[in-house]
PDB file of N, CA and C in Angstrom:
ATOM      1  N   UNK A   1     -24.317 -41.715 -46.625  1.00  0.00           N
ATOM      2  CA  UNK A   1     -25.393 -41.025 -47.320  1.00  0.00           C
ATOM      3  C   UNK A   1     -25.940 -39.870 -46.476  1.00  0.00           C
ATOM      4  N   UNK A   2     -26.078 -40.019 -45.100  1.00  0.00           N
ATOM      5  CA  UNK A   2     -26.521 -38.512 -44.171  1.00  0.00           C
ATOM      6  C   UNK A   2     -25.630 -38.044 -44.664  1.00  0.00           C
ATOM      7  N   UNK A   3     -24.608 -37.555 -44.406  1.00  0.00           N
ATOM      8  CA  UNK A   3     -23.985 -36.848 -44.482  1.00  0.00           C
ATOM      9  C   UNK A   3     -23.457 -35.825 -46.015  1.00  0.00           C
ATOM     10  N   UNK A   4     -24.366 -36.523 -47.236  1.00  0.00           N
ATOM     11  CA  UNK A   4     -24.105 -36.202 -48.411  1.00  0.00           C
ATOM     12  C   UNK A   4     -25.475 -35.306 -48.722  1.00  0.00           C
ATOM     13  N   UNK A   5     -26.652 -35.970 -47.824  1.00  0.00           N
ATOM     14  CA  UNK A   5     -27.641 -35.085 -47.867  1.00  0.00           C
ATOM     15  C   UNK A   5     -28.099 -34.174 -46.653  1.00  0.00           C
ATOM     16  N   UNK A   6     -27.215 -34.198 -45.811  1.00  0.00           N
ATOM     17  CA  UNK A   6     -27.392 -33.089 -44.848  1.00  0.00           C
ATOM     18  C   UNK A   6     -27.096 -31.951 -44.999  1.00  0.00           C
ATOM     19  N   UNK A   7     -28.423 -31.281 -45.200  1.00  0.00           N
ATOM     20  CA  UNK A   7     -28.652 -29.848 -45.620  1.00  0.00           C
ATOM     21  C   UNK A   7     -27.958 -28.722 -44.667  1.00  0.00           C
ATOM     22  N   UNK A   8     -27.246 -29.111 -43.735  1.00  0.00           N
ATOM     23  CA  UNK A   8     -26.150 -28.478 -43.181  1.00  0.00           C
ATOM     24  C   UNK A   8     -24.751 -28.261 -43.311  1.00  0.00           C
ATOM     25  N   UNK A   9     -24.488 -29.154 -43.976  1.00  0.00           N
ATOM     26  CA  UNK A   9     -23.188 -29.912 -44.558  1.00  0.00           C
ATOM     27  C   UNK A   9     -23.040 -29.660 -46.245  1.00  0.00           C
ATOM     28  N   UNK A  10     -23.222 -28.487 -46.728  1.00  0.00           N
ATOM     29  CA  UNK A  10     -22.976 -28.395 -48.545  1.00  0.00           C
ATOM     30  C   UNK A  10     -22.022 -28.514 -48.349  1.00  0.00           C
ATOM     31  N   UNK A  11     -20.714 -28.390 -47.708  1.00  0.00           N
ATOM     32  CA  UNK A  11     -19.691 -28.356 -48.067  1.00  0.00           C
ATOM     33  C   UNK A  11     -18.920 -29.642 -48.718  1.00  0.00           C
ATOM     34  N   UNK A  12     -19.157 -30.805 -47.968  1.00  0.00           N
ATOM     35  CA  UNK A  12     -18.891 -31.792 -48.375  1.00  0.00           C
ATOM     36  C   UNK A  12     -19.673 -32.697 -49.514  1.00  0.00           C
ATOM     37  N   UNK A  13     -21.082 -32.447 -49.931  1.00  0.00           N
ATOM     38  CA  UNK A  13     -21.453 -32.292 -51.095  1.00  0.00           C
ATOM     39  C   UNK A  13     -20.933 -31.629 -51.965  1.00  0.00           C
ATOM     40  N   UNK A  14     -20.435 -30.714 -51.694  1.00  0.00           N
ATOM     41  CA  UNK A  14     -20.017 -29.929 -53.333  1.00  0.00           C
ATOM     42  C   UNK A  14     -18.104 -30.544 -53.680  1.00  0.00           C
ATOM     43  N   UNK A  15     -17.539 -31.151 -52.231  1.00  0.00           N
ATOM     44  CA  UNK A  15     -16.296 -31.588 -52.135  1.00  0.00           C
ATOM     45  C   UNK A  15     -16.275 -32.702 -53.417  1.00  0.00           C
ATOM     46  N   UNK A  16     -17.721 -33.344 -52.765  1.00  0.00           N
ATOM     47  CA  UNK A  16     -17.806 -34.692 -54.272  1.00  0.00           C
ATOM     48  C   UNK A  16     -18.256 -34.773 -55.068  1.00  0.00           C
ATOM     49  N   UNK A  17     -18.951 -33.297 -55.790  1.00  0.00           N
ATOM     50  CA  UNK A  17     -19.623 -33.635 -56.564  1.00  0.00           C
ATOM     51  C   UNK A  17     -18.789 -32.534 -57.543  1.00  0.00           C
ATOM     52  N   UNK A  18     -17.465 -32.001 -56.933  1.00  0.00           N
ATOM     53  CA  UNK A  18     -16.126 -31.335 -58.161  1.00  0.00           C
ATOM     54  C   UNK A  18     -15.395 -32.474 -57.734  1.00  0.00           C
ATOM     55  N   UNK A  19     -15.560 -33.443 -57.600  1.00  0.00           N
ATOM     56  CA  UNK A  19     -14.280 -34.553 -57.345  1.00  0.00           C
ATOM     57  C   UNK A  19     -13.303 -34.372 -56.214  1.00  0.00           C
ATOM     58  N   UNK A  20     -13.184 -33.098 -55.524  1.00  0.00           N
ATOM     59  CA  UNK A  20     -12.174 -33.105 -54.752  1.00  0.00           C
ATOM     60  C   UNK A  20     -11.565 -34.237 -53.709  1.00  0.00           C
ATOM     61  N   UNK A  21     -12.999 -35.008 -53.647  1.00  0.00           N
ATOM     62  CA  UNK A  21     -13.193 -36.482 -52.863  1.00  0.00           C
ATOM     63  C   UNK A  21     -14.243 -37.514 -53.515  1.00  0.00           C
ATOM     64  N   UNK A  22     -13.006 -38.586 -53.720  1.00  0.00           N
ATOM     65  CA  UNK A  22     -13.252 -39.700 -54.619  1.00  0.00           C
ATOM     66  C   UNK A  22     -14.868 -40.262 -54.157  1.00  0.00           C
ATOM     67  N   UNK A  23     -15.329 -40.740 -54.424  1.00  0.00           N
ATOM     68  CA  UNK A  23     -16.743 -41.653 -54.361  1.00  0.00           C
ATOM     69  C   UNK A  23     -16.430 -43.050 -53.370  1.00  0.00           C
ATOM     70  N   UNK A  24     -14.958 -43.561 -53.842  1.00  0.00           N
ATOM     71  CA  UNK A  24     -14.718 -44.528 -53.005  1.00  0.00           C
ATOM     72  C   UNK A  24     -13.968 -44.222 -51.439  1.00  0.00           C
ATOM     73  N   UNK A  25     -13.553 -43.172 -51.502  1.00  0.00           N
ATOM     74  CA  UNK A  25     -12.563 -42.890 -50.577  1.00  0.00           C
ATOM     75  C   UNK A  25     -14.111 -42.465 -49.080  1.00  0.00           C
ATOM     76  N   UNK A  26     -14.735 -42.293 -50.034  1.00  0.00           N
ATOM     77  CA  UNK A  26     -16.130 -42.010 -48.662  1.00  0.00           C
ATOM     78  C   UNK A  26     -16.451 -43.167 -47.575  1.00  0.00           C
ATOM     79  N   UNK A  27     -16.044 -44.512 -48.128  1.00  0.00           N
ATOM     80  CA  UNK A  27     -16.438 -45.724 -48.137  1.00  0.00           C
ATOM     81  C   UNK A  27     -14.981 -45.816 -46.535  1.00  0.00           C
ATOM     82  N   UNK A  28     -13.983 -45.144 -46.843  1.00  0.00           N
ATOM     83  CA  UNK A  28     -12.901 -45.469 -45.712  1.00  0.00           C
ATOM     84  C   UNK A  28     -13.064 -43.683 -45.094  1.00  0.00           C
ATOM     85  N   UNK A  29     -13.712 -42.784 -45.394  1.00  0.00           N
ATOM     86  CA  UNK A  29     -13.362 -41.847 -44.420  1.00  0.00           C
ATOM     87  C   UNK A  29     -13.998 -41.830 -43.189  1.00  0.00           C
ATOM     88  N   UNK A  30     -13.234 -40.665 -41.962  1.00  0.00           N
ATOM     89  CA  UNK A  30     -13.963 -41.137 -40.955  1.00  0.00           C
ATOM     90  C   UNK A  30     -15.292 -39.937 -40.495  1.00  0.00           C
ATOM     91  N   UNK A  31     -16.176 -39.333 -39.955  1.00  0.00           N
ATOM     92  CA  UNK A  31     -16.794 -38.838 -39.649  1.00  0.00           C
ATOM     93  C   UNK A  31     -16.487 -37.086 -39.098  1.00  0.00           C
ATOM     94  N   UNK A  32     -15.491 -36.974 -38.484  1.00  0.00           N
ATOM     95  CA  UNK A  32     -14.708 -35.840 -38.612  1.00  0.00           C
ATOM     96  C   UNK A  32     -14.475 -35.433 -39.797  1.00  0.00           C
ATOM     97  N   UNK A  33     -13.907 -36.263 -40.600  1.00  0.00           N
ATOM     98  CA  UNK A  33     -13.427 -36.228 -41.769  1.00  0.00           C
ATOM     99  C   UNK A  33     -14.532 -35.301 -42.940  1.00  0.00           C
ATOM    100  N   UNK A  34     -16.045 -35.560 -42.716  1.00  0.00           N
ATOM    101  CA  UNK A  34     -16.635 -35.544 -43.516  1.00  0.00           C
ATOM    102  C   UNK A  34     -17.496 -34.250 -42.802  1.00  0.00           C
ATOM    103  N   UNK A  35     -17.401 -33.711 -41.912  1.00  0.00           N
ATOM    104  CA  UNK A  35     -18.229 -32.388 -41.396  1.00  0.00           C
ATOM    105  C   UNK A  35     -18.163 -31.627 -42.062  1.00  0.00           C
ATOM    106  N   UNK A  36     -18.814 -30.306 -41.672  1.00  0.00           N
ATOM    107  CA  UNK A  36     -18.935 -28.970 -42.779  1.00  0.00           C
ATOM    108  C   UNK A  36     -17.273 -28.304 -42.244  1.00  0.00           C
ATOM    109  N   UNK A  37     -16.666 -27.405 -43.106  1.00  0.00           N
ATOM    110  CA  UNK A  37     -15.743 -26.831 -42.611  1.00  0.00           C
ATOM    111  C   UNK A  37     -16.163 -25.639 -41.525  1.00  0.00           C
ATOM    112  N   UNK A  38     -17.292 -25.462 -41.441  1.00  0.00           N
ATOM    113  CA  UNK A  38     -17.930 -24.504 -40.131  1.00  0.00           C
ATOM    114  C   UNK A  38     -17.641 -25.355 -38.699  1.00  0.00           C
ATOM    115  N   UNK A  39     -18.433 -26.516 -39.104  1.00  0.00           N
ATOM    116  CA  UNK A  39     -18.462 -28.020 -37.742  1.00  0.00           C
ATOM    117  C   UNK A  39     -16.947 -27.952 -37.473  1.00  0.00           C
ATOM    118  N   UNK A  40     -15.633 -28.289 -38.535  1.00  0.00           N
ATOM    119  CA  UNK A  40     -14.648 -28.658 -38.027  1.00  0.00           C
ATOM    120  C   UNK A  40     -13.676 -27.620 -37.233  1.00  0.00           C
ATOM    121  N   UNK A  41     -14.182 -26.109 -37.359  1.00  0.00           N
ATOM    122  CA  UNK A  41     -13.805 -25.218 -36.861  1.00  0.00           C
ATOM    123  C   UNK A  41     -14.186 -25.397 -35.446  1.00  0.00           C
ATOM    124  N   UNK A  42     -15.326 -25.498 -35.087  1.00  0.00           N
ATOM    125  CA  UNK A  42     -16.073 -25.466 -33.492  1.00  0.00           C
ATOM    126  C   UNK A  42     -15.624 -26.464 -33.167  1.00  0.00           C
ATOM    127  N   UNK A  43     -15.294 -28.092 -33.894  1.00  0.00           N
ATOM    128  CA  UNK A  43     -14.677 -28.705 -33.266  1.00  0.00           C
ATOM    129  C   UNK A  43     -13.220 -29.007 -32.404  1.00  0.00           C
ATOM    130  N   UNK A  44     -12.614 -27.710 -33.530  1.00  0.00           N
ATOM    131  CA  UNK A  44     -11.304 -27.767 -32.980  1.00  0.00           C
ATOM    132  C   UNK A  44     -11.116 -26.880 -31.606  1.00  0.00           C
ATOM    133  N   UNK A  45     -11.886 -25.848 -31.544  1.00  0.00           N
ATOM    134  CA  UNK A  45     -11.798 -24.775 -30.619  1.00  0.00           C
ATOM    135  C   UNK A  45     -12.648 -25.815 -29.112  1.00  0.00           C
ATOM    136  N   UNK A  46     -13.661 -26.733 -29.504  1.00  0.00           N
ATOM    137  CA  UNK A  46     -13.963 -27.558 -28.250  1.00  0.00           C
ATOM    138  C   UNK A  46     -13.190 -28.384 -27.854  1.00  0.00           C
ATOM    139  N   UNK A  47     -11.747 -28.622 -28.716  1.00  0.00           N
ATOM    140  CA  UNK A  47     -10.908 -29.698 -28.389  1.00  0.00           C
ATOM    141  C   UNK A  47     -10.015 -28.495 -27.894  1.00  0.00           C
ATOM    142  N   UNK A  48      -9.747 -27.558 -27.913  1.00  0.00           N
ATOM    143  CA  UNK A  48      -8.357 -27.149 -27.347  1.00  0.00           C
ATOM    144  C   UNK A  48      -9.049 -26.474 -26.217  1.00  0.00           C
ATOM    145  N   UNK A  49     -10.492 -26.168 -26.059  1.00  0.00           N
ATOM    146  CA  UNK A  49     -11.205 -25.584 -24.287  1.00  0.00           C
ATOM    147  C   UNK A  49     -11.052 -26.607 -23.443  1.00  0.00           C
ATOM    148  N   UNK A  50     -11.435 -27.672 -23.911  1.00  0.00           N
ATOM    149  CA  UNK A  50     -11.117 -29.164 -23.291  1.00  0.00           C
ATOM    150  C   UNK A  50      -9.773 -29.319 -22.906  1.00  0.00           C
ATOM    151  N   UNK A  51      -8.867 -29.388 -23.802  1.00  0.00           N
ATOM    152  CA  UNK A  51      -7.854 -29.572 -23.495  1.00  0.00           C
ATOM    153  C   UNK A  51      -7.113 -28.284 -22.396  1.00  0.00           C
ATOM    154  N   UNK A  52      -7.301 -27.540 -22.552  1.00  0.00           N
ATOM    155  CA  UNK A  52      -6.818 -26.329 -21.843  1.00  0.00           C
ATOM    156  C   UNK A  52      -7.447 -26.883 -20.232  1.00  0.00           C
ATOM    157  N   UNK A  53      -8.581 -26.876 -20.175  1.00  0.00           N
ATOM    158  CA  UNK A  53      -9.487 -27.364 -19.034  1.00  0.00           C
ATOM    159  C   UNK A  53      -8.537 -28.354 -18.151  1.00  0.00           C
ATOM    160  N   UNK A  54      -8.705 -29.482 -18.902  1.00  0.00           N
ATOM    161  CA  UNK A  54      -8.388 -30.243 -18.306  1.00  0.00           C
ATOM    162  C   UNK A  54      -6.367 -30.328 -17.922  1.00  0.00           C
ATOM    163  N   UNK A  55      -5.832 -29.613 -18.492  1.00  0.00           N
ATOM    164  CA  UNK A  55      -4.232 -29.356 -18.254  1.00  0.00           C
ATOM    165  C   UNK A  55      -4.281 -28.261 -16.938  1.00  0.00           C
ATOM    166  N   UNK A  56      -5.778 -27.347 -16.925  1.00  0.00           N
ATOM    167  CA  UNK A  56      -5.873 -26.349 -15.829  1.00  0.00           C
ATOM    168  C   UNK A  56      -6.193 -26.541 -14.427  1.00  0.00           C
ATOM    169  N   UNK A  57      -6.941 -27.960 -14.886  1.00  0.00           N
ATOM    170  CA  UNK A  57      -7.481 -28.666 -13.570  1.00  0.00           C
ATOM    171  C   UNK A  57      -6.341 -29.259 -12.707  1.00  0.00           C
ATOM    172  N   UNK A  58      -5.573 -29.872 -12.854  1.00  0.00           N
ATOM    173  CA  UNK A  58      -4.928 -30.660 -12.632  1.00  0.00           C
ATOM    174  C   UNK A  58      -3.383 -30.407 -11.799  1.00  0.00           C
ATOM    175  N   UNK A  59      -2.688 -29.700 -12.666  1.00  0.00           N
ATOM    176  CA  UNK A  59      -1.513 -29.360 -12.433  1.00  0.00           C
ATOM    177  C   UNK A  59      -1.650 -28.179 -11.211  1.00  0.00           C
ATOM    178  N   UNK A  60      -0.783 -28.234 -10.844  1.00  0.00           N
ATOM    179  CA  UNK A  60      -0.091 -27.592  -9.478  1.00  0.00           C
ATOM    180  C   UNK A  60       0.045 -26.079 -10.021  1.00  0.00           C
ATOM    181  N   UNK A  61      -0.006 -24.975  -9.504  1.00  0.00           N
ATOM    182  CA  UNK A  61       0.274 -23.606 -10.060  1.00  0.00           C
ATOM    183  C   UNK A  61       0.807 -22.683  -8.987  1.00  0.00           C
ATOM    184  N   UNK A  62       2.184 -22.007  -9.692  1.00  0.00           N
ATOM    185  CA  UNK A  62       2.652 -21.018  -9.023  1.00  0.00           C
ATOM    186  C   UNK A  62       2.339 -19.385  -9.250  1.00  0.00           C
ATOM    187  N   UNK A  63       2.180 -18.632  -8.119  1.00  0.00           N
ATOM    188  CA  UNK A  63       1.701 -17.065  -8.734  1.00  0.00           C
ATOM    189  C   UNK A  63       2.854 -16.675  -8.576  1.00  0.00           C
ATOM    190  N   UNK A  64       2.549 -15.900  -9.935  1.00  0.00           N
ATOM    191  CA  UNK A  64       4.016 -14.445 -10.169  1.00  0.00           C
ATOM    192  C   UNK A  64       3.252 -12.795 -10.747  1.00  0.00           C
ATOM    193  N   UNK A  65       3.973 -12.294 -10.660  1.00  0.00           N
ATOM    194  CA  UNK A  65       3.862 -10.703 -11.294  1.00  0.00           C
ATOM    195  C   UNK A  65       4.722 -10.730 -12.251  1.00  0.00           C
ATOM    196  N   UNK A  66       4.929 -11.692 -12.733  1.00  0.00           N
ATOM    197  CA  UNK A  66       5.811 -12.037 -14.445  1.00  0.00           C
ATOM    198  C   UNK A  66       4.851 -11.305 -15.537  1.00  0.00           C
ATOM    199  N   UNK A  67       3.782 -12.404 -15.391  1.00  0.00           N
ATOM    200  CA  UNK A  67       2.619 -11.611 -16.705  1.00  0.00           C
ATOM    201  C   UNK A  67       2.047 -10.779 -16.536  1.00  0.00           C
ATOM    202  N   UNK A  68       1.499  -9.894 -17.841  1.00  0.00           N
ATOM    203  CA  UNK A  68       0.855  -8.903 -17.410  1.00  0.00           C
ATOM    204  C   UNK A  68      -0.347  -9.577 -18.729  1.00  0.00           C
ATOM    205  N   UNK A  69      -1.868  -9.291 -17.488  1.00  0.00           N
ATOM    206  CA  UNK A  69      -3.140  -9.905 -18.100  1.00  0.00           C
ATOM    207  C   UNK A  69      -3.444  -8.455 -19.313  1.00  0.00           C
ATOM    208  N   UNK A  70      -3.833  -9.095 -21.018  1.00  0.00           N
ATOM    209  CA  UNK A  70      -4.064  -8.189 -21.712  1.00  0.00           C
ATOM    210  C   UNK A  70      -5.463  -7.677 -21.940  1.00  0.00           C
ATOM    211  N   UNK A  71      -6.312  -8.201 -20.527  1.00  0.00           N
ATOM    212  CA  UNK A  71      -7.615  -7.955 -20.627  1.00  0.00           C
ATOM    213  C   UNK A  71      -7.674  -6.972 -19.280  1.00  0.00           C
ATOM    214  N   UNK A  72      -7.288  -7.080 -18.305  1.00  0.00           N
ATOM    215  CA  UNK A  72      -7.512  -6.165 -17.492  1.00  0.00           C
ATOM    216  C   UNK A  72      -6.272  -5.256 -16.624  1.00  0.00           C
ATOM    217  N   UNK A  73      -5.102  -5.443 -17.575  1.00  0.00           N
ATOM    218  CA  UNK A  73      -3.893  -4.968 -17.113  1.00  0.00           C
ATOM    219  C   UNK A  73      -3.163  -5.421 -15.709  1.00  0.00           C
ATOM    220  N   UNK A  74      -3.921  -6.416 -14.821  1.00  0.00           N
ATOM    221  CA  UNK A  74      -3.046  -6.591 -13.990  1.00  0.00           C
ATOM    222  C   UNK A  74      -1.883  -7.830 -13.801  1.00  0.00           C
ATOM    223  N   UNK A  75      -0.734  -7.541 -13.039  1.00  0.00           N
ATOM    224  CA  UNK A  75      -0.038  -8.686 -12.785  1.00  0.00           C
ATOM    225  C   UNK A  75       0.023  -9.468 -11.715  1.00  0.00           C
ATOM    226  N   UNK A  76      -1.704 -10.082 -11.772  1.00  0.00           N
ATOM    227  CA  UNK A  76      -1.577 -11.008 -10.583  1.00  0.00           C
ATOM    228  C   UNK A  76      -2.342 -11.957 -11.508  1.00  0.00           C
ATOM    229  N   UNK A  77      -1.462 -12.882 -11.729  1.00  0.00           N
ATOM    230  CA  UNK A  77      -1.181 -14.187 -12.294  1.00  0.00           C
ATOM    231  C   UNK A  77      -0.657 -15.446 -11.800  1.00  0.00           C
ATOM    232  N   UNK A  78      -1.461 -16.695 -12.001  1.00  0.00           N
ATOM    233  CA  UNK A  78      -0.614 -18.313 -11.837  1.00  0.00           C
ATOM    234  C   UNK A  78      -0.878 -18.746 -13.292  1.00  0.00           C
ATOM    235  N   UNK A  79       0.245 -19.614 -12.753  1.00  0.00           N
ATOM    236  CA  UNK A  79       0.794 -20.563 -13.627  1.00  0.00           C
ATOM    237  C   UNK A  79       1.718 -21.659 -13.542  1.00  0.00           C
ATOM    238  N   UNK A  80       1.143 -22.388 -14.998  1.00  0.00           N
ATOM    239  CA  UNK A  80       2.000 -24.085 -14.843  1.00  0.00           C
ATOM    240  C   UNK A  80       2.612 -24.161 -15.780  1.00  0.00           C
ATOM    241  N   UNK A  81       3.588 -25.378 -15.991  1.00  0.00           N
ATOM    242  CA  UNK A  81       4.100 -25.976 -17.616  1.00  0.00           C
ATOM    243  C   UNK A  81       3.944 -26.937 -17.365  1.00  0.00           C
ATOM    244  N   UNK A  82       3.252 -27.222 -18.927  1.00  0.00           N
ATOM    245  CA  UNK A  82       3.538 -28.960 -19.071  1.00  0.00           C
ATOM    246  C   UNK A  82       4.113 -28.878 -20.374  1.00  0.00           C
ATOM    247  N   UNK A  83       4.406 -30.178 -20.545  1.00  0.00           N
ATOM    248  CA  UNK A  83       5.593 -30.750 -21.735  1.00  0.00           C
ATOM    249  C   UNK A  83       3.868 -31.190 -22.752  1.00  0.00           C
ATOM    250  N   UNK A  84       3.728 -30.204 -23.553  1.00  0.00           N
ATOM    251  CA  UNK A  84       2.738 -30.644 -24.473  1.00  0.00           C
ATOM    252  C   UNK A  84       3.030 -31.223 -25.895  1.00  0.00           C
ATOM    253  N   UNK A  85       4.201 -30.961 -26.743  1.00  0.00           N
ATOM    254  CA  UNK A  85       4.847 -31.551 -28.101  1.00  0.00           C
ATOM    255  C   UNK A  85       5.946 -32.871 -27.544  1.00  0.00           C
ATOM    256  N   UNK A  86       6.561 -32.551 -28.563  1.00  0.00           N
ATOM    257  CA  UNK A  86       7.406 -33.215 -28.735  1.00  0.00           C
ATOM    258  C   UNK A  86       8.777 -33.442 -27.305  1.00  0.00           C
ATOM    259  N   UNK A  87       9.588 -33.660 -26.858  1.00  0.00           N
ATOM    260  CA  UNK A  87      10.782 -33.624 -25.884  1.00  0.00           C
ATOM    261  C   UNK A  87      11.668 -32.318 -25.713  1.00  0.00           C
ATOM    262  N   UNK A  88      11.837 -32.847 -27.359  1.00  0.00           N
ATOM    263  CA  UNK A  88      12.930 -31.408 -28.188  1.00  0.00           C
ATOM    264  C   UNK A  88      12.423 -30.205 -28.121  1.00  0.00           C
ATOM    265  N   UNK A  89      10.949 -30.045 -28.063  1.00  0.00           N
ATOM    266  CA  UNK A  89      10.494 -28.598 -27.826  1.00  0.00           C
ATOM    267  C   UNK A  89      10.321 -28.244 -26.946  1.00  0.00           C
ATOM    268  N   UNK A  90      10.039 -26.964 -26.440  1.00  0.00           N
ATOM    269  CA  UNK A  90      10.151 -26.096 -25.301  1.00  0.00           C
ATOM    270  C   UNK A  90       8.547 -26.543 -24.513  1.00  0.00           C
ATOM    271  N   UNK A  91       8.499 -26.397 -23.267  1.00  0.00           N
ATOM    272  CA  UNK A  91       7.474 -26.307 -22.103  1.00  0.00           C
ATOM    273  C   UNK A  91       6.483 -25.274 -22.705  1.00  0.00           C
ATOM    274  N   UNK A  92       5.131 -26.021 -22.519  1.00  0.00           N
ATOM    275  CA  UNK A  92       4.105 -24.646 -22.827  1.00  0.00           C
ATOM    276  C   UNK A  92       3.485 -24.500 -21.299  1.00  0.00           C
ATOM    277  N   UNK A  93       3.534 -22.970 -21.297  1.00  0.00           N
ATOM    278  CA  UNK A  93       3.067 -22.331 -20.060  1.00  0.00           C
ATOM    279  C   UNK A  93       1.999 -21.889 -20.449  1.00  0.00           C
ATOM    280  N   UNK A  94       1.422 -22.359 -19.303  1.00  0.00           N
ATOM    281  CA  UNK A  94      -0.375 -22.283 -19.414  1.00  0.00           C
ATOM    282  C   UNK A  94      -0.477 -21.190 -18.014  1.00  0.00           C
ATOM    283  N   UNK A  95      -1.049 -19.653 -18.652  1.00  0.00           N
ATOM    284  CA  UNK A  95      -0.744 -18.399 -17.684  1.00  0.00           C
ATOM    285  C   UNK A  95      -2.444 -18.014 -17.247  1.00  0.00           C
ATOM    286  N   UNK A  96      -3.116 -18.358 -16.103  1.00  0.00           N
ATOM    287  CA  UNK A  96      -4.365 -17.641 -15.519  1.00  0.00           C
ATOM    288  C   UNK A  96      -4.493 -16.605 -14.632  1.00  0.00           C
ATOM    289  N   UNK A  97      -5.259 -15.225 -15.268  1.00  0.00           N
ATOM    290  CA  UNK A  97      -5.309 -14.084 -14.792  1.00  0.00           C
ATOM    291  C   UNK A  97      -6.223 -14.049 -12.859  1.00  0.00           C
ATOM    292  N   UNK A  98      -5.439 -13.505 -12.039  1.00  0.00           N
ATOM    293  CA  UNK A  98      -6.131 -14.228 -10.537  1.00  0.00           C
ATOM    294  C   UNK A  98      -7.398 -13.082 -10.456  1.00  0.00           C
ATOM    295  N   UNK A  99      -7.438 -12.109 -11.508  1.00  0.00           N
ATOM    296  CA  UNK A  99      -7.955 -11.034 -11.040  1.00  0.00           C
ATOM    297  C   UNK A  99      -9.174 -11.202 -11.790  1.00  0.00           C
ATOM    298  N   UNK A 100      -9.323 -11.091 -13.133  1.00  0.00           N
ATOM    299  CA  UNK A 100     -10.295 -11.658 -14.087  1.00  0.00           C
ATOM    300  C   UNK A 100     -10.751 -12.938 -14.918  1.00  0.00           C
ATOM    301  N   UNK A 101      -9.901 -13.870 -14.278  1.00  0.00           N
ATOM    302  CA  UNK A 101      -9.851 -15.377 -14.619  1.00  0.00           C
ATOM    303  C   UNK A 101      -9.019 -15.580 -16.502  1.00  0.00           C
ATOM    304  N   UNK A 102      -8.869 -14.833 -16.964  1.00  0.00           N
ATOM    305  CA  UNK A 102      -8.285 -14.850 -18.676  1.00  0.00           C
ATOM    306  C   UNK A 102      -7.808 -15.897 -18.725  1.00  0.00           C
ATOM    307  N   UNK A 103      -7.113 -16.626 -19.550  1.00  0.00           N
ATOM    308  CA  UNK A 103      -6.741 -17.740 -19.952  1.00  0.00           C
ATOM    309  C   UNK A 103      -5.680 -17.809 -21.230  1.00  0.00           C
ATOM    310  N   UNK A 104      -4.311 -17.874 -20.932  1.00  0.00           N
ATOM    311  CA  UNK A 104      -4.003 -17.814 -22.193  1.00  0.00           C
ATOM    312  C   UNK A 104      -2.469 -18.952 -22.132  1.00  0.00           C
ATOM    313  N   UNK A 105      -2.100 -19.225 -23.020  1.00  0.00           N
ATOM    314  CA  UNK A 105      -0.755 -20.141 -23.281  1.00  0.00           C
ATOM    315  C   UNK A 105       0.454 -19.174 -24.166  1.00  0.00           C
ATOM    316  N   UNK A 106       1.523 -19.963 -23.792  1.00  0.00           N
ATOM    317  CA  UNK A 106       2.321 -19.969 -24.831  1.00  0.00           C
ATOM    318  C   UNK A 106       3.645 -20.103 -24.676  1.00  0.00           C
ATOM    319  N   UNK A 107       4.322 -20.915 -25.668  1.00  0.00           N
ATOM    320  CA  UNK A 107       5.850 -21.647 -25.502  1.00  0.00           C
ATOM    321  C   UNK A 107       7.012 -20.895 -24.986  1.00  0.00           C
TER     322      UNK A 107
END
């Protein structure tokens, strides 16, 4: 019931009140489930700072002049891989700028 009258949250009021979500199905959803689509946006972007964070903390890092940073043009850069999917897929390299700290990934 908060969540049907939380005047922050129309979104999921108006989800049930065009049917898009059953009356009973509220009864098994989970709390994520039921945020505003604004909330589940910020949530996802605090799960992948987190996650980035904590893959940045940790791992061991080598510097190269491989990358070039697209915020302040230079190539003084470290970096790691970790195995983030599946086996079958490729290593994601997680690349930090040494000069302006940037932050960026990719497979």
């Amino acid at each position: 019931m908060f969540n049907i009258r939380d005047t922050k949250n129309p979104d999921f009021r108006r989800k049930v009140l065009l049917g898009h979500v059953k009356p009973e199905r509220i009864l098994e959803m989970s709390t994520p489930e039921m945020v505003s689509d604004q909330r589940q946006l910020e949530n996802e972007k605090i799960k992948k700072r987190a996650l980035f964070e904590c893959e940045r903390a940790g791992a061991p890092k080598a510097t190269t002049d491989q990358f070039k940073c697209s915020k302040c043009g230079k190539k003084e850069t470290a970096y790691h891989q970790m195995q983030t999917r599946s086996a079958d897929e490729p290593m994601t390299t997680f690349v930090t700028c040494v000069t302006c700290g940037k932050n960026w990934k990719f497979c």
